[in-house]
PDB file of N, CA and C in Angstrom:
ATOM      1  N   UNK A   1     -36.766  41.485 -14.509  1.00  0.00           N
ATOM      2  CA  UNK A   1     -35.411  41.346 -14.971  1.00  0.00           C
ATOM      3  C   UNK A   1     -34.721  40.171 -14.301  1.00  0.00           C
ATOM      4  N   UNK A   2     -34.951  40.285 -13.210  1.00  0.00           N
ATOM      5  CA  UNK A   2     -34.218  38.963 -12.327  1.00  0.00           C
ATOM      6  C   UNK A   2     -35.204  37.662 -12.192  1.00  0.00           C
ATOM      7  N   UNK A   3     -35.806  37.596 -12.774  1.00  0.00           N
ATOM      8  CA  UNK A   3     -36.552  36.140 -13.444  1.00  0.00           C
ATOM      9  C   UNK A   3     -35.836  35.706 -14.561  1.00  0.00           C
ATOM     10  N   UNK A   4     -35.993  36.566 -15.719  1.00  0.00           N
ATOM     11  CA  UNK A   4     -35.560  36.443 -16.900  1.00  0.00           C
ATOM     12  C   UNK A   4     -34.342  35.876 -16.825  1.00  0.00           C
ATOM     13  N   UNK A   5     -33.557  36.681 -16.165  1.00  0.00           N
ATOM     14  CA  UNK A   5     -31.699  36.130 -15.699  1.00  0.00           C
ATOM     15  C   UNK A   5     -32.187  34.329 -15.173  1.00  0.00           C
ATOM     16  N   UNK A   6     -32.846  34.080 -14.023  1.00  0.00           N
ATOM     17  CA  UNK A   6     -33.027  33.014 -13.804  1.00  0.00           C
ATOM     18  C   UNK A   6     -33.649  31.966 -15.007  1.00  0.00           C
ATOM     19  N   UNK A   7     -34.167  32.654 -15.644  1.00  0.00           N
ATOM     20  CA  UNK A   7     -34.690  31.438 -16.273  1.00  0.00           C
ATOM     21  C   UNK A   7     -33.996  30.977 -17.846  1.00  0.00           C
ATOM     22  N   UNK A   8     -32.813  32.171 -18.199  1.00  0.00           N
ATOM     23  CA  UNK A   8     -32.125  32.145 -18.658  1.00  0.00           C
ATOM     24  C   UNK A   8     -30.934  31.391 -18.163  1.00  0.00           C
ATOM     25  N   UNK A   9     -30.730  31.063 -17.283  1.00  0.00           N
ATOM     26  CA  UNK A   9     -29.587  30.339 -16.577  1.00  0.00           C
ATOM     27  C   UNK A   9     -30.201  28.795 -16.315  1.00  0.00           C
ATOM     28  N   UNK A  10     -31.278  28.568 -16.111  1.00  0.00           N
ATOM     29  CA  UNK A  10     -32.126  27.222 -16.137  1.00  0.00           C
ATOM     30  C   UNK A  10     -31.977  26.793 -17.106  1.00  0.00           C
ATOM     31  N   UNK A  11     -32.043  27.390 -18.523  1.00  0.00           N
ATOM     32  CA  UNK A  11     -31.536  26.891 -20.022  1.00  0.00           C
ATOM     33  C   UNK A  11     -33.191  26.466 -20.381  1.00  0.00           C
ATOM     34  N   UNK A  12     -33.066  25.778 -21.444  1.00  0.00           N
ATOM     35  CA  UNK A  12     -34.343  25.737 -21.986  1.00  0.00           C
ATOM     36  C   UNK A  12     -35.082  23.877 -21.242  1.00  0.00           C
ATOM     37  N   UNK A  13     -34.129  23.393 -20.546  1.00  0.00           N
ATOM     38  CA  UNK A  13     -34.981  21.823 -20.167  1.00  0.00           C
ATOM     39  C   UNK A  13     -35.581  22.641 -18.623  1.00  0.00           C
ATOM     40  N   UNK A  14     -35.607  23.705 -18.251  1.00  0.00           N
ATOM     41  CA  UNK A  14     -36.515  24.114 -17.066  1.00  0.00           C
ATOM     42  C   UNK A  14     -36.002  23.526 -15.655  1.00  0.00           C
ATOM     43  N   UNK A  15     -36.915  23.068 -14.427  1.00  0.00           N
ATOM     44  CA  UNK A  15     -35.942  22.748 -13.024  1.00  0.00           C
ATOM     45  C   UNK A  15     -35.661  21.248 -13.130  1.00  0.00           C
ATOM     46  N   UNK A  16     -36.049  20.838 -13.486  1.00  0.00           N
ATOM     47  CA  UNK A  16     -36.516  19.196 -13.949  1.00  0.00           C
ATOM     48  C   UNK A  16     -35.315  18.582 -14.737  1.00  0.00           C
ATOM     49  N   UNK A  17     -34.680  19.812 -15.820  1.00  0.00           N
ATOM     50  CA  UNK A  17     -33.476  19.247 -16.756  1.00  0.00           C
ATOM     51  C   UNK A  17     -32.649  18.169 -16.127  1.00  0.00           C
ATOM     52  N   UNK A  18     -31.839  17.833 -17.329  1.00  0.00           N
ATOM     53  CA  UNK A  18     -30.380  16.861 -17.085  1.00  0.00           C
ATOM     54  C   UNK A  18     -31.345  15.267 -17.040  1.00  0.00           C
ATOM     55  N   UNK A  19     -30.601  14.900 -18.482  1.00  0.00           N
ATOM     56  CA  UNK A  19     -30.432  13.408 -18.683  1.00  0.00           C
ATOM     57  C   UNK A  19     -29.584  13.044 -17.475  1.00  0.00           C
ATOM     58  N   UNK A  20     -30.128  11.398 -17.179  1.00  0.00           N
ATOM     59  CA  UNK A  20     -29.113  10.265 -16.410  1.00  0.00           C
ATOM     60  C   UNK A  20     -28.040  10.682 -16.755  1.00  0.00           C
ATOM     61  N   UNK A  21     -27.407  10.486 -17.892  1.00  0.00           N
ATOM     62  CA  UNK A  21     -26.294  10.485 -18.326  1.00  0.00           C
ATOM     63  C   UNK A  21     -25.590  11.960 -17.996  1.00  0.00           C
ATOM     64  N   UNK A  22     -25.817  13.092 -17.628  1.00  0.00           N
ATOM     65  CA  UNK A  22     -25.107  14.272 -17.528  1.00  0.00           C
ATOM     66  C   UNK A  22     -25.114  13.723 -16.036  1.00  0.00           C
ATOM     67  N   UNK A  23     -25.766  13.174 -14.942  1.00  0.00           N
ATOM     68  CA  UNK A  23     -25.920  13.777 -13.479  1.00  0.00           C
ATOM     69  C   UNK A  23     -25.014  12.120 -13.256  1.00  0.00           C
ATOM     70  N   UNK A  24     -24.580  11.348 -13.956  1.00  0.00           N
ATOM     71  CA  UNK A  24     -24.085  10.437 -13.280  1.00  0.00           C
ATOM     72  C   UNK A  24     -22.575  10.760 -13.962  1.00  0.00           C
ATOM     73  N   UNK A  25     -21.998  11.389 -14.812  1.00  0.00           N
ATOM     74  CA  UNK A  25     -21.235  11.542 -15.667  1.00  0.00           C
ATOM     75  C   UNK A  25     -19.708  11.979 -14.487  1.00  0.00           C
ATOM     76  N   UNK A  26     -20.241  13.004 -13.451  1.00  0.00           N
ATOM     77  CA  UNK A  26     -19.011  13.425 -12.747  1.00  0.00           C
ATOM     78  C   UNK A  26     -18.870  12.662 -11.635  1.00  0.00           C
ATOM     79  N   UNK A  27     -20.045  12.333 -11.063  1.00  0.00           N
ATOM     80  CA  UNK A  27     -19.394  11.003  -9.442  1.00  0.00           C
ATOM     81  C   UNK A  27     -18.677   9.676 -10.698  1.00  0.00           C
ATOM     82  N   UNK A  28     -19.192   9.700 -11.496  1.00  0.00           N
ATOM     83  CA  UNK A  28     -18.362   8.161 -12.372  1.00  0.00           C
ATOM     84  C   UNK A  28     -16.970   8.594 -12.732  1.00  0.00           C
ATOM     85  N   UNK A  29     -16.929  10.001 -13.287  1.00  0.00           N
ATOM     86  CA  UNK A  29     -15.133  10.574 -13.664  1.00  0.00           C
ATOM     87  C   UNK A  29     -15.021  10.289 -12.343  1.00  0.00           C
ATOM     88  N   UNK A  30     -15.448  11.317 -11.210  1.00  0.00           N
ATOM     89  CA  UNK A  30     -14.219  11.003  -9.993  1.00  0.00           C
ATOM     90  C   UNK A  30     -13.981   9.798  -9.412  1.00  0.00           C
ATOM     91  N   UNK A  31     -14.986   8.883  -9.406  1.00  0.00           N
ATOM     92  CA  UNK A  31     -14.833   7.231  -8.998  1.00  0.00           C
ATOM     93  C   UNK A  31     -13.791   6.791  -9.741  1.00  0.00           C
ATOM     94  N   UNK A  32     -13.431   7.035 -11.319  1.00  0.00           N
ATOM     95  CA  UNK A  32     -12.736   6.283 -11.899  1.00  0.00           C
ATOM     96  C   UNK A  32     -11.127   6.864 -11.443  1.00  0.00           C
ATOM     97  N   UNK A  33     -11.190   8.167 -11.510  1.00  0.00           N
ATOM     98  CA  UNK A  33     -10.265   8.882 -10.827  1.00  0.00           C
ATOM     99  C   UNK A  33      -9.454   8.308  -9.515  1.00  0.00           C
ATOM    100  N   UNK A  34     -10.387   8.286  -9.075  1.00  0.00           N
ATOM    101  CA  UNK A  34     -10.195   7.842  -7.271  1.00  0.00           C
ATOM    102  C   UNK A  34      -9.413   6.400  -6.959  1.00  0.00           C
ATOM    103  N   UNK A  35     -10.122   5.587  -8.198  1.00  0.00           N
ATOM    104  CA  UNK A  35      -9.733   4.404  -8.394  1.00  0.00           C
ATOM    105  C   UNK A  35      -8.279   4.013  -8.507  1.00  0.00           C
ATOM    106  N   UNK A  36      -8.002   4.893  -9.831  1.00  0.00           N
ATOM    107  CA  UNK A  36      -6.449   4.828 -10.464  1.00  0.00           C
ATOM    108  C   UNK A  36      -5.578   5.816  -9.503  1.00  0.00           C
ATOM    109  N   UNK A  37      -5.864   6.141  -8.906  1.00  0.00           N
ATOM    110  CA  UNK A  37      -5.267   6.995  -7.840  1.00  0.00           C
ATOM    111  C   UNK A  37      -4.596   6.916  -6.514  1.00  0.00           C
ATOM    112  N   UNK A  38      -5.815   5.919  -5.556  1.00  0.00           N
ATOM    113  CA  UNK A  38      -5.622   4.897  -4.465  1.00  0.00           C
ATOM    114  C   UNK A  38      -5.834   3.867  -4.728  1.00  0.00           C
ATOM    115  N   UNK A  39      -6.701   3.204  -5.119  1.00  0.00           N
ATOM    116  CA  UNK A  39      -7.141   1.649  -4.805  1.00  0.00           C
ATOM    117  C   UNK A  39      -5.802   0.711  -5.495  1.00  0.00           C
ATOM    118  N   UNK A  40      -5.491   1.362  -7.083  1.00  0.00           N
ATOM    119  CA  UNK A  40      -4.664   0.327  -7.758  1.00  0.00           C
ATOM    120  C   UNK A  40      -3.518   0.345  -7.166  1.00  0.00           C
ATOM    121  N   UNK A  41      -2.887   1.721  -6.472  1.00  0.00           N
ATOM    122  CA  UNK A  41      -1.413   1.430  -5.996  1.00  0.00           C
ATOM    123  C   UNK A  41      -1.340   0.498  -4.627  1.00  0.00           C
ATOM    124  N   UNK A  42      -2.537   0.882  -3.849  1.00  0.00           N
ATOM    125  CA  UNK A  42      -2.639  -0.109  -2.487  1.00  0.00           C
ATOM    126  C   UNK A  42      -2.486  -1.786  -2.748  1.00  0.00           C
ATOM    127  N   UNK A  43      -3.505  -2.420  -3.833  1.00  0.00           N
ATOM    128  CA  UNK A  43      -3.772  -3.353  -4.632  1.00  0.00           C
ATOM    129  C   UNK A  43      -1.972  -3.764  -4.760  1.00  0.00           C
ATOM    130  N   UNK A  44      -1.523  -3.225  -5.887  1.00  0.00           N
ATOM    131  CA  UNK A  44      -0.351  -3.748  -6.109  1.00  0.00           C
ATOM    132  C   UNK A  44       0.395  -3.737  -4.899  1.00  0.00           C
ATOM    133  N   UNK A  45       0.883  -2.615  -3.823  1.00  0.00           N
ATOM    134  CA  UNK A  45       1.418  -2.852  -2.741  1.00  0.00           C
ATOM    135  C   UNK A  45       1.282  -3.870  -1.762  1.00  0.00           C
ATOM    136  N   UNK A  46      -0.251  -4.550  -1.664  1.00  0.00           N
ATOM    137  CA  UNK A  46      -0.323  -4.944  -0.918  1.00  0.00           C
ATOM    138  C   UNK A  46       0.001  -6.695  -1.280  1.00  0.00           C
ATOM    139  N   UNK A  47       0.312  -7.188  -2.863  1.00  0.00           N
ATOM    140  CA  UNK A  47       0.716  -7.542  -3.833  1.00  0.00           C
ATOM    141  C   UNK A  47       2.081  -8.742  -3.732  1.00  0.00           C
ATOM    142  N   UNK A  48       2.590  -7.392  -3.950  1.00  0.00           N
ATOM    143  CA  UNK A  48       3.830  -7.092  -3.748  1.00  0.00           C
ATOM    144  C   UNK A  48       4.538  -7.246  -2.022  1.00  0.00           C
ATOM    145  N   UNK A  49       3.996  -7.501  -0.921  1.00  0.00           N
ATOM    146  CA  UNK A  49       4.081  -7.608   0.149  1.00  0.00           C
ATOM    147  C   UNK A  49       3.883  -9.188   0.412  1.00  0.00           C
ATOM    148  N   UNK A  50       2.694  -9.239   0.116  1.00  0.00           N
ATOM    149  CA  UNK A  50       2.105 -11.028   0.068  1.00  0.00           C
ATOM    150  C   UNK A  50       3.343 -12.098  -0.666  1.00  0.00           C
ATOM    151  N   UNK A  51       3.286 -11.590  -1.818  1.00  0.00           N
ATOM    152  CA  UNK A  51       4.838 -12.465  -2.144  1.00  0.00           C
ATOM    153  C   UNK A  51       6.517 -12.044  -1.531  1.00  0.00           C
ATOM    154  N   UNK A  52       6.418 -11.084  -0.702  1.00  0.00           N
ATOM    155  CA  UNK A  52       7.844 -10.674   0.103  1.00  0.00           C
ATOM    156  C   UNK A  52       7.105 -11.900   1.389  1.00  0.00           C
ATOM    157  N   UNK A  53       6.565 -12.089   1.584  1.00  0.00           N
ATOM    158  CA  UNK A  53       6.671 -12.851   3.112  1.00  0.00           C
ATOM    159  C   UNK A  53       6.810 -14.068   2.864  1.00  0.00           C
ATOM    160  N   UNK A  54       5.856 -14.646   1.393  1.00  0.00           N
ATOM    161  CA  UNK A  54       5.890 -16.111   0.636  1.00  0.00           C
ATOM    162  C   UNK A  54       7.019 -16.570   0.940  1.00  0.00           C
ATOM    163  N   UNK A  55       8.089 -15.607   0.270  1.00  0.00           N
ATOM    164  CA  UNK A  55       9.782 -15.955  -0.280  1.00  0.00           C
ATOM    165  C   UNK A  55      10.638 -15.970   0.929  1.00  0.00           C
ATOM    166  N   UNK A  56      10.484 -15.364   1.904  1.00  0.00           N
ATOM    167  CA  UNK A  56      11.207 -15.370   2.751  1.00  0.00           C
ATOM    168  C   UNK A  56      12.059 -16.473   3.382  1.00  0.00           C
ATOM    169  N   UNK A  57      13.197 -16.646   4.000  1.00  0.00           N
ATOM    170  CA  UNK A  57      13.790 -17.945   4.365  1.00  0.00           C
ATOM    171  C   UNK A  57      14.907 -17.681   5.245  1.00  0.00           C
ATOM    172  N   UNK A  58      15.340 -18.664   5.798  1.00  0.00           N
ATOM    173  CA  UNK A  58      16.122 -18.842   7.233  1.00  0.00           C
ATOM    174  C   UNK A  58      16.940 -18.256   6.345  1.00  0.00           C
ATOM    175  N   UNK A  59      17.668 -16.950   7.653  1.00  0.00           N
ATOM    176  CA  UNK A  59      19.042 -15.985   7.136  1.00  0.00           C
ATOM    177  C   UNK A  59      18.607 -14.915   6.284  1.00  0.00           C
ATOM    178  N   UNK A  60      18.033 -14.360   6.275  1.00  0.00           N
ATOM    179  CA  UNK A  60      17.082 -13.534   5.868  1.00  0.00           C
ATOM    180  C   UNK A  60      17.394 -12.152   6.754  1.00  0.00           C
ATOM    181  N   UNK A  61      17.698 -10.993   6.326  1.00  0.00           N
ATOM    182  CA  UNK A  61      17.496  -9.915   7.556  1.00  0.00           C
ATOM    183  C   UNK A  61      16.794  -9.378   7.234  1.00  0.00           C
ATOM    184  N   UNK A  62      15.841  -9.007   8.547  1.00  0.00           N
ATOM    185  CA  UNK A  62      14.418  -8.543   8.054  1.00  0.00           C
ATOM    186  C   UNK A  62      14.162  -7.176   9.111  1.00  0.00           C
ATOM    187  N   UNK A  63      12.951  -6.310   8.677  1.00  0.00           N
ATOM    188  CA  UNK A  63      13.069  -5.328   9.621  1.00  0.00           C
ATOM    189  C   UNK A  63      11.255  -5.891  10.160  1.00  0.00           C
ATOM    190  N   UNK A  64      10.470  -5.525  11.417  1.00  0.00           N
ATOM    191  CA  UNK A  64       9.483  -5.660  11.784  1.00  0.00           C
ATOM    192  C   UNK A  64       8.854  -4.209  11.596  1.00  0.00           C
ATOM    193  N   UNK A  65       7.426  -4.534  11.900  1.00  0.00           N
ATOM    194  CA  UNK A  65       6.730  -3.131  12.170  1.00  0.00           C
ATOM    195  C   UNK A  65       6.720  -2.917  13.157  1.00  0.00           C
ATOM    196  N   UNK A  66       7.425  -3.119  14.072  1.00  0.00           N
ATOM    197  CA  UNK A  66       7.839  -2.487  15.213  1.00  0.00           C
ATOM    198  C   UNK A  66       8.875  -1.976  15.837  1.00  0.00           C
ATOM    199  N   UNK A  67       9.852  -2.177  14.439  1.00  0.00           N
ATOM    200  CA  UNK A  67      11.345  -1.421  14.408  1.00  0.00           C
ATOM    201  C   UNK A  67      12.481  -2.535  14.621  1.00  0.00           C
ATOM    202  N   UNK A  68      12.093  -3.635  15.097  1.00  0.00           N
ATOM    203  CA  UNK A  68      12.812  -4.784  15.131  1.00  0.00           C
ATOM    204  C   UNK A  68      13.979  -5.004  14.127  1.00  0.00           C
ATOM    205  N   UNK A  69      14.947  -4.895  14.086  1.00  0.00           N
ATOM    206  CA  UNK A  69      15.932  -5.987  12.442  1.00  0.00           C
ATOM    207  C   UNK A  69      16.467  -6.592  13.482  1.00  0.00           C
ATOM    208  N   UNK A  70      16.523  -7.932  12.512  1.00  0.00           N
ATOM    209  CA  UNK A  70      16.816  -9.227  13.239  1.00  0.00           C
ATOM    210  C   UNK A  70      16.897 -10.080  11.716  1.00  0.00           C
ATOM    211  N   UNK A  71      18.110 -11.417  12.224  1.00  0.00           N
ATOM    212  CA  UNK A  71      18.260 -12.636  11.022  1.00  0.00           C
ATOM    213  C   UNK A  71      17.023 -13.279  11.359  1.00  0.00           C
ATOM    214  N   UNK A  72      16.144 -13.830  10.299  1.00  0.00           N
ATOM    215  CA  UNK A  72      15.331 -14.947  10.513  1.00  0.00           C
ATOM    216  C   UNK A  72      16.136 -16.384  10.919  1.00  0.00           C
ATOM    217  N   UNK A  73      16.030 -17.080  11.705  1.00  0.00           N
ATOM    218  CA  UNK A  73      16.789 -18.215  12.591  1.00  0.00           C
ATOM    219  C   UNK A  73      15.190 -19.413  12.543  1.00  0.00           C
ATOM    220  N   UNK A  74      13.654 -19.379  12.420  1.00  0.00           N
ATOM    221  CA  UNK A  74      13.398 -20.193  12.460  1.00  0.00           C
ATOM    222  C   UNK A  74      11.698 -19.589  11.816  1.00  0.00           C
ATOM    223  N   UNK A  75      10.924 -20.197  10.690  1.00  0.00           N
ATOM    224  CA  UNK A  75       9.934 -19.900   9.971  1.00  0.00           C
ATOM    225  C   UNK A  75       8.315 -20.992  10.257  1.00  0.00           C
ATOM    226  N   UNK A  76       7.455 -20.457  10.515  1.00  0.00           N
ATOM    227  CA  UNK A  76       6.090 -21.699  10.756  1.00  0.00           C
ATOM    228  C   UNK A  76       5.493 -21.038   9.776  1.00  0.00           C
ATOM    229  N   UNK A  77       3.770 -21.198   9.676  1.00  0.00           N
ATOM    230  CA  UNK A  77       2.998 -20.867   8.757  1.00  0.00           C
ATOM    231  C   UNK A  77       2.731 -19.362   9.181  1.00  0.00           C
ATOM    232  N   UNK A  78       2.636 -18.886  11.132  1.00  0.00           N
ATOM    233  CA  UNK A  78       2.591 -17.910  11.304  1.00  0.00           C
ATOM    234  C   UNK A  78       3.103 -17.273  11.713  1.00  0.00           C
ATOM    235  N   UNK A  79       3.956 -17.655  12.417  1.00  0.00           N
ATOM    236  CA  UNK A  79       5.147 -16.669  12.948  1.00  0.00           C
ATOM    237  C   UNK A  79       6.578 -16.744  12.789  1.00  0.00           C
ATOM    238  N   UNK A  80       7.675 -16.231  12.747  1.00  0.00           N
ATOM    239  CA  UNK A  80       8.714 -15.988  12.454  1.00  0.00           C
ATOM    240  C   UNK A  80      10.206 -15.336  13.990  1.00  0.00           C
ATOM    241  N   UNK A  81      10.780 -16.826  13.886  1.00  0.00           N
ATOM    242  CA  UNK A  81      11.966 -16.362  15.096  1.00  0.00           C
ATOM    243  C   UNK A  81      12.790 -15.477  14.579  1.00  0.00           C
ATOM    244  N   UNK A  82      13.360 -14.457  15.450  1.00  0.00           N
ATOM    245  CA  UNK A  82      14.006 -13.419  14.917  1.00  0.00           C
ATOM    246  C   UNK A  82      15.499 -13.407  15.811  1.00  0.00           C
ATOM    247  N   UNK A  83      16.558 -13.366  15.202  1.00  0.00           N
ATOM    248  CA  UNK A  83      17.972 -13.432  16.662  1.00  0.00           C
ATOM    249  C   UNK A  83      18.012 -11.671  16.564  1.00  0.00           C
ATOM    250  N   UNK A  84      17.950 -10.977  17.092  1.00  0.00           N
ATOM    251  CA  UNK A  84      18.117  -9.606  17.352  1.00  0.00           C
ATOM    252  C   UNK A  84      19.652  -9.276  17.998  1.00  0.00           C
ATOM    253  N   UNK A  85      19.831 -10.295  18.468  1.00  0.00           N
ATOM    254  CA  UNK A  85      21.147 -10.202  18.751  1.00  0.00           C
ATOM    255  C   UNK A  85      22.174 -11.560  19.298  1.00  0.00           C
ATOM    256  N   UNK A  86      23.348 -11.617  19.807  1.00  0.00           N
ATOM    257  CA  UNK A  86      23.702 -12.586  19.879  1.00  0.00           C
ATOM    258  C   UNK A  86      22.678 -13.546  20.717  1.00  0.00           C
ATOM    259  N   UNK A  87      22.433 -14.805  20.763  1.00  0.00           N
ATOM    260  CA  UNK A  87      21.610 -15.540  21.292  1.00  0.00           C
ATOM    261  C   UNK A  87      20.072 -15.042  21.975  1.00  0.00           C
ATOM    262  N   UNK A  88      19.920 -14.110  21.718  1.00  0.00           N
ATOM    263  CA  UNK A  88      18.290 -13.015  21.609  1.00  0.00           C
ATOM    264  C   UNK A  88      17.355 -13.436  20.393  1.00  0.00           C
ATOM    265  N   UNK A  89      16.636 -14.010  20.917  1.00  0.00           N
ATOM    266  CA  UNK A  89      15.816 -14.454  19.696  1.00  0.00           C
ATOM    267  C   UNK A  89      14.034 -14.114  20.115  1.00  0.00           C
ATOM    268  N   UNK A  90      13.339 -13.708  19.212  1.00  0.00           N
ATOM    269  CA  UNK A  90      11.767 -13.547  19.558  1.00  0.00           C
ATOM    270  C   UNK A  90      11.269 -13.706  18.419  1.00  0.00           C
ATOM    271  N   UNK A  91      10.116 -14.270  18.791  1.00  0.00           N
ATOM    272  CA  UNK A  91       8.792 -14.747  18.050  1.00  0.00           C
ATOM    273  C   UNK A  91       7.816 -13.663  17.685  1.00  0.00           C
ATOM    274  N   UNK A  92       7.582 -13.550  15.891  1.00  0.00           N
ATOM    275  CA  UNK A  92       6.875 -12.290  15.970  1.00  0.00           C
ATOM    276  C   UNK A  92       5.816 -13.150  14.868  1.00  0.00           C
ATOM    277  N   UNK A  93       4.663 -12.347  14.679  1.00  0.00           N
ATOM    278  CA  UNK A  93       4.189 -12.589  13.754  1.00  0.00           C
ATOM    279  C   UNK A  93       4.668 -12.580  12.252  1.00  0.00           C
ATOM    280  N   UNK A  94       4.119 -13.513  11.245  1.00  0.00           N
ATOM    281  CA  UNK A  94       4.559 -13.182   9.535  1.00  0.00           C
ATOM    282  C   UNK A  94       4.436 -11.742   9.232  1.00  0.00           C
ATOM    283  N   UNK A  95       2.959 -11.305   9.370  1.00  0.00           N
ATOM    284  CA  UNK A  95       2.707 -10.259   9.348  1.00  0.00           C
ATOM    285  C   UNK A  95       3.412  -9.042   9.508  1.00  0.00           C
ATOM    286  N   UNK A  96       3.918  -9.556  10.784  1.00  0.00           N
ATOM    287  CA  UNK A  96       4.504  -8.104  11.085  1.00  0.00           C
ATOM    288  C   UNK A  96       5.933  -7.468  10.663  1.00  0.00           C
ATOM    289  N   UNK A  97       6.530  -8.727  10.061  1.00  0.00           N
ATOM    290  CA  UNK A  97       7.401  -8.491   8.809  1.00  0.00           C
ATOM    291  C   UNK A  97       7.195  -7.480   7.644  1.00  0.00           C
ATOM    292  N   UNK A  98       7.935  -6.489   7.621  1.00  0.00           N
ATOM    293  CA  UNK A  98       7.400  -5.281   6.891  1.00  0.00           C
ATOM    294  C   UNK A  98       8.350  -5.165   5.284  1.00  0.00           C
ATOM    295  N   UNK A  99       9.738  -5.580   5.833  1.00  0.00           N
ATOM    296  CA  UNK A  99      10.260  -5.432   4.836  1.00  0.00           C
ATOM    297  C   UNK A  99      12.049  -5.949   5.233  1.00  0.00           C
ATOM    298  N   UNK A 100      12.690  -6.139   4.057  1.00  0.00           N
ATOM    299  CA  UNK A 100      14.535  -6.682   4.016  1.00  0.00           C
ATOM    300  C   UNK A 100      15.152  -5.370   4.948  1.00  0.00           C
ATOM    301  N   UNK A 101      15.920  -5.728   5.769  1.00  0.00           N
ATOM    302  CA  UNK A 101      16.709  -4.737   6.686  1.00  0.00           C
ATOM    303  C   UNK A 101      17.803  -3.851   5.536  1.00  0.00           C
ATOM    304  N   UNK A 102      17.489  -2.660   6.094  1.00  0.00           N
ATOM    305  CA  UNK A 102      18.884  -1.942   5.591  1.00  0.00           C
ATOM    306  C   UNK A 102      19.984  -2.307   5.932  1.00  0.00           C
ATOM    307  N   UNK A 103      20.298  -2.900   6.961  1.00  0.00           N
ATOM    308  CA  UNK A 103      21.576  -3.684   7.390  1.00  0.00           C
ATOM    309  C   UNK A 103      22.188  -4.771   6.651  1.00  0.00           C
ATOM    310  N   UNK A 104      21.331  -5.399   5.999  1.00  0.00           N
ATOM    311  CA  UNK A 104      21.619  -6.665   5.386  1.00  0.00           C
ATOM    312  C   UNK A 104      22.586  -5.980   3.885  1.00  0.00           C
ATOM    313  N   UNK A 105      21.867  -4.721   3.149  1.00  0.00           N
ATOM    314  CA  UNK A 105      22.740  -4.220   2.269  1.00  0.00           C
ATOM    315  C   UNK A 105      23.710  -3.465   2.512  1.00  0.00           C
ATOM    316  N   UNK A 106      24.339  -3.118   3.833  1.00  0.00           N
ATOM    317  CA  UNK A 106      25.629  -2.308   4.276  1.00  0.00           C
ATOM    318  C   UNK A 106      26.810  -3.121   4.196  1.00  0.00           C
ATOM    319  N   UNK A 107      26.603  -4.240   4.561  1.00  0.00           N
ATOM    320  CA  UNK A 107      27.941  -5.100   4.096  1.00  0.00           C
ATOM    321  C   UNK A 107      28.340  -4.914   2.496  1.00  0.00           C
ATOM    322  N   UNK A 108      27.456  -5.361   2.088  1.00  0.00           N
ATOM    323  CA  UNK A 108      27.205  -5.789   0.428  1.00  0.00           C
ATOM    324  C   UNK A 108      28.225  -5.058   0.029  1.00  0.00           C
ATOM    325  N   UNK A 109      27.478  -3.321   0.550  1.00  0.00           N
ATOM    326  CA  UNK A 109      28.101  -1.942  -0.449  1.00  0.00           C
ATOM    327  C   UNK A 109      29.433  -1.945   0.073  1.00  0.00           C
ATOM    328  N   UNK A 110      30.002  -2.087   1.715  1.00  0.00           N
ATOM    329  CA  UNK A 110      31.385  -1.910   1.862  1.00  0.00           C
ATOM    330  C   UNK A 110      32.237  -2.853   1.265  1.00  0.00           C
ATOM    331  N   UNK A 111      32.057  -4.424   0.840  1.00  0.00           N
ATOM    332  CA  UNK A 111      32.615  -5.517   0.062  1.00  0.00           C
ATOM    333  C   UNK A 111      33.224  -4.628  -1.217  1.00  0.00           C
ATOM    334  N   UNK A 112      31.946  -4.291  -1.631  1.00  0.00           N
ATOM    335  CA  UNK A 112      31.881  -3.746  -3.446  1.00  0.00           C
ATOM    336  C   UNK A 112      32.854  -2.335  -3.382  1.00  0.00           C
ATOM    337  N   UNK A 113      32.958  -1.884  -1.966  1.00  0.00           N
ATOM    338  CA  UNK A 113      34.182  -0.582  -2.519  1.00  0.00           C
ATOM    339  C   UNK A 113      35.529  -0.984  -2.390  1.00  0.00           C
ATOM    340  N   UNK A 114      35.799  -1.851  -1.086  1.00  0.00           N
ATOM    341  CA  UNK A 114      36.693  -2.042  -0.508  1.00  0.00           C
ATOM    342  C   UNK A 114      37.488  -3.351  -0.844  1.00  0.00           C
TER     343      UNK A 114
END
C-alpha cells in the first residue's frame, strides 16, 4: 500500500522526471522577482544620487553622512568645504554628501507663511 502511494506521488516520469524547463522555471521566477524588487530600486537610487553631487554648487546646504549640515563655501573634483558655522569650515569628501539639508527649506516655508 505504501509503495503504491509512493509511486503514485512520483507521477508517471518516475525519480528521474522534470524537464529543464520545470526545474529552472522557479530559481528564474524568484531571480526575476528579486530583481524588480532590490536591484532596480538601488540602481535608480544610486542614480539619482550620482547626479545630486554632479549639480551641486557653492551655497548649497547640504547634510553629510555623518550628520554634518553645513553651506558648501568651496567645491574640487573630490572633496567639498563645508562652513558649519560662523567661520568653521571642514573638508569632507563628495561622497559623503548624502543629501540637501532640511534647514535650507525652513526659511523657504516661514517666508511663504509669514
Amino acid at each position: 500500500m505504501l509503495v503504491a502511494g509512493v509511486a503514485y506521488a512520483m507521477g508517471s516520469k518516475g525519480v528521474g522526471g522534470g524537464g529543464g524547463i520545470e526545474v529552472l522555471a522557479l530559481p528564474l521566477l524568484f531571480f526575476g522577482i528579486f530583481y524588480l524588487l532590490v536591484f532596480r530600486p538601488q540602481q535608480r537610487q544610486a542614480k539619482k544620487q550620482r547626479e545630486f553631487l554632479q549639480n551641486i554648487k557653492v551655497g548649497d546646504r547640504v547634510v553629510t553622512s555623518g550628520g554634518l549640515h553645513g553651506e558648501i563655501t568651496g567645491l574640487t573634483d573630490t572633496t567639498i568645504t563645508l562652513e558649519i558655522a560662523d567661520r568653521v569650515r571642514v573638508k569632507v569628501t563628495r561622497a559623503a554628501v548624502t543629501g540637501k539639508s532640511q534647514e535650507a527649506a525652513a526659511p523657504e516655508a516661514k517666508t511663504a507663511k509669514g
